[in-house]
Protein backbone atom coordinates (compact mmCIF):
# COMPACT_ATOMS: atom_id res chain seq x y z
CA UNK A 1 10.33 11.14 -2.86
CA UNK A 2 7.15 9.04 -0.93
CA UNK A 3 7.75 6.61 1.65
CA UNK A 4 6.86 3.02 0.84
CA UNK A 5 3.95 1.56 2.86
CA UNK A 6 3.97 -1.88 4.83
CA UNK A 7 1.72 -3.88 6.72
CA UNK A 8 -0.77 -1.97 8.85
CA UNK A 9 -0.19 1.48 7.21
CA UNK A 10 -3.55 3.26 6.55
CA UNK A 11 -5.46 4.15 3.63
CA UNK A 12 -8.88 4.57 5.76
CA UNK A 13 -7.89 1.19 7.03
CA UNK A 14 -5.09 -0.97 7.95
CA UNK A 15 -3.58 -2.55 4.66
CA UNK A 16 -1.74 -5.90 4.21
CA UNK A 17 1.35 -5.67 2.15
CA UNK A 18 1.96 -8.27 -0.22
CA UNK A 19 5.68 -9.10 -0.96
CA UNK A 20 7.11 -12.32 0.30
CA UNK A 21 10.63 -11.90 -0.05
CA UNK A 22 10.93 -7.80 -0.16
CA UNK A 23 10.48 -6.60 3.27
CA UNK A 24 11.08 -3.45 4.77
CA UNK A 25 11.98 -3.64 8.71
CA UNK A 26 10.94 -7.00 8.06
CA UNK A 27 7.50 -6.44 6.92
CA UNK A 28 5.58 -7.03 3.60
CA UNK A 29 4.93 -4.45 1.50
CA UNK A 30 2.16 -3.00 -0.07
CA UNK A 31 1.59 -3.52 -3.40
CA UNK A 32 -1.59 -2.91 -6.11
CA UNK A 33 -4.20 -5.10 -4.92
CA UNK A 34 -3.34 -5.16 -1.23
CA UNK A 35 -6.41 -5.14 0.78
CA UNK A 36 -7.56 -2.47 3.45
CA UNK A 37 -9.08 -3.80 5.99
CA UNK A 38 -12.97 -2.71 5.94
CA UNK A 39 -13.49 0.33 7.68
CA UNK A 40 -17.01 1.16 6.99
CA UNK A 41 -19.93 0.34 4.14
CA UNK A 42 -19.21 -0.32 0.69
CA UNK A 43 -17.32 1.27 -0.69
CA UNK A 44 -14.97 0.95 2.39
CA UNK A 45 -16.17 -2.54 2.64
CA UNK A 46 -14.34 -4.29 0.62
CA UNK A 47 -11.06 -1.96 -0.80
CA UNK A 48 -8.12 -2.67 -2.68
CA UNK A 49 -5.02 -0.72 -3.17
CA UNK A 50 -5.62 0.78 -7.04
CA UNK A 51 -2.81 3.00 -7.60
CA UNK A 52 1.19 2.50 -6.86
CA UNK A 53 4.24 4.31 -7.85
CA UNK A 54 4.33 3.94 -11.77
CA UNK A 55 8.08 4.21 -11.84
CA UNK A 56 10.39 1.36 -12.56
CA UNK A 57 10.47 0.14 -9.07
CA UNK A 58 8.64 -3.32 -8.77
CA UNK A 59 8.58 -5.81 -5.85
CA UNK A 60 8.40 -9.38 -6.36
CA UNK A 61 7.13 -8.98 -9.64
CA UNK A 62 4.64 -5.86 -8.19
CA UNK A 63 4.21 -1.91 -8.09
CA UNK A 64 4.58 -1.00 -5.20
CA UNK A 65 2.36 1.81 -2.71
CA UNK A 66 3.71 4.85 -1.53
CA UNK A 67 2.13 7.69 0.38
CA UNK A 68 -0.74 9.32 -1.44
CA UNK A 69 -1.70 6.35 -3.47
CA UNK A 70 -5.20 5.84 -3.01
CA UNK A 71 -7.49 3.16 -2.06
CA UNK A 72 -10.32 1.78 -4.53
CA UNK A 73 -12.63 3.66 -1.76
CA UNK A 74 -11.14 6.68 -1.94
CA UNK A 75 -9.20 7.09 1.15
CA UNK A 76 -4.62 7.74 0.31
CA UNK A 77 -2.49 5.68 1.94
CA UNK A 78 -0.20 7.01 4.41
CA UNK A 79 3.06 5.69 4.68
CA UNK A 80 5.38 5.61 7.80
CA UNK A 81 8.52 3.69 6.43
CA UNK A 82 12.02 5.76 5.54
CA UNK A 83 12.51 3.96 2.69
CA UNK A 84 11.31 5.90 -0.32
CA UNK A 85 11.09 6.08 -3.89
CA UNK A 86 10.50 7.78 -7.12
């Protein structure tokens, strides 16, 4: 199963998770519509998680990321946590 991305995982750039009471090692997690931090011209500008684990698993209300989601610019994200699922 994939690993669940946090804060400052990359998908080209660092993303910001977006759970407020789901942490993992105490850090948000990321979520559809986190944003990557801009890590070039458009369309790296301005990018937004777009896919997340499709499963049954949500996260204050959200689906959550997990390693080899991508990025509305393209890039997967690639998560470092233990925590996993399917």
């Amino acid at each position: 199963m994939p690993s669940v991305g946090i804060t400052g995982n990359v998908a080209g750039g660092a993303v910001t998770g977006l759970t407020s009471t789901v942490k993992i090692n105490g850090t948000s997690v990321i979520c559809i519509g986190s944003v990557v931090a801009s890590h070039g011209s458009s369309p790296h500008a301005a990018a937004t998680m777009a896919t997340g684990n499709t499963g049954l698993v949500t996260m204050n209300g959200l689906v959550p990321c997990v390693t080899g989601n991508t990025a509305t610019c393209g890039h997967a994200l690639a998560a470092t946590t233990t925590v996993t699922i399917g």
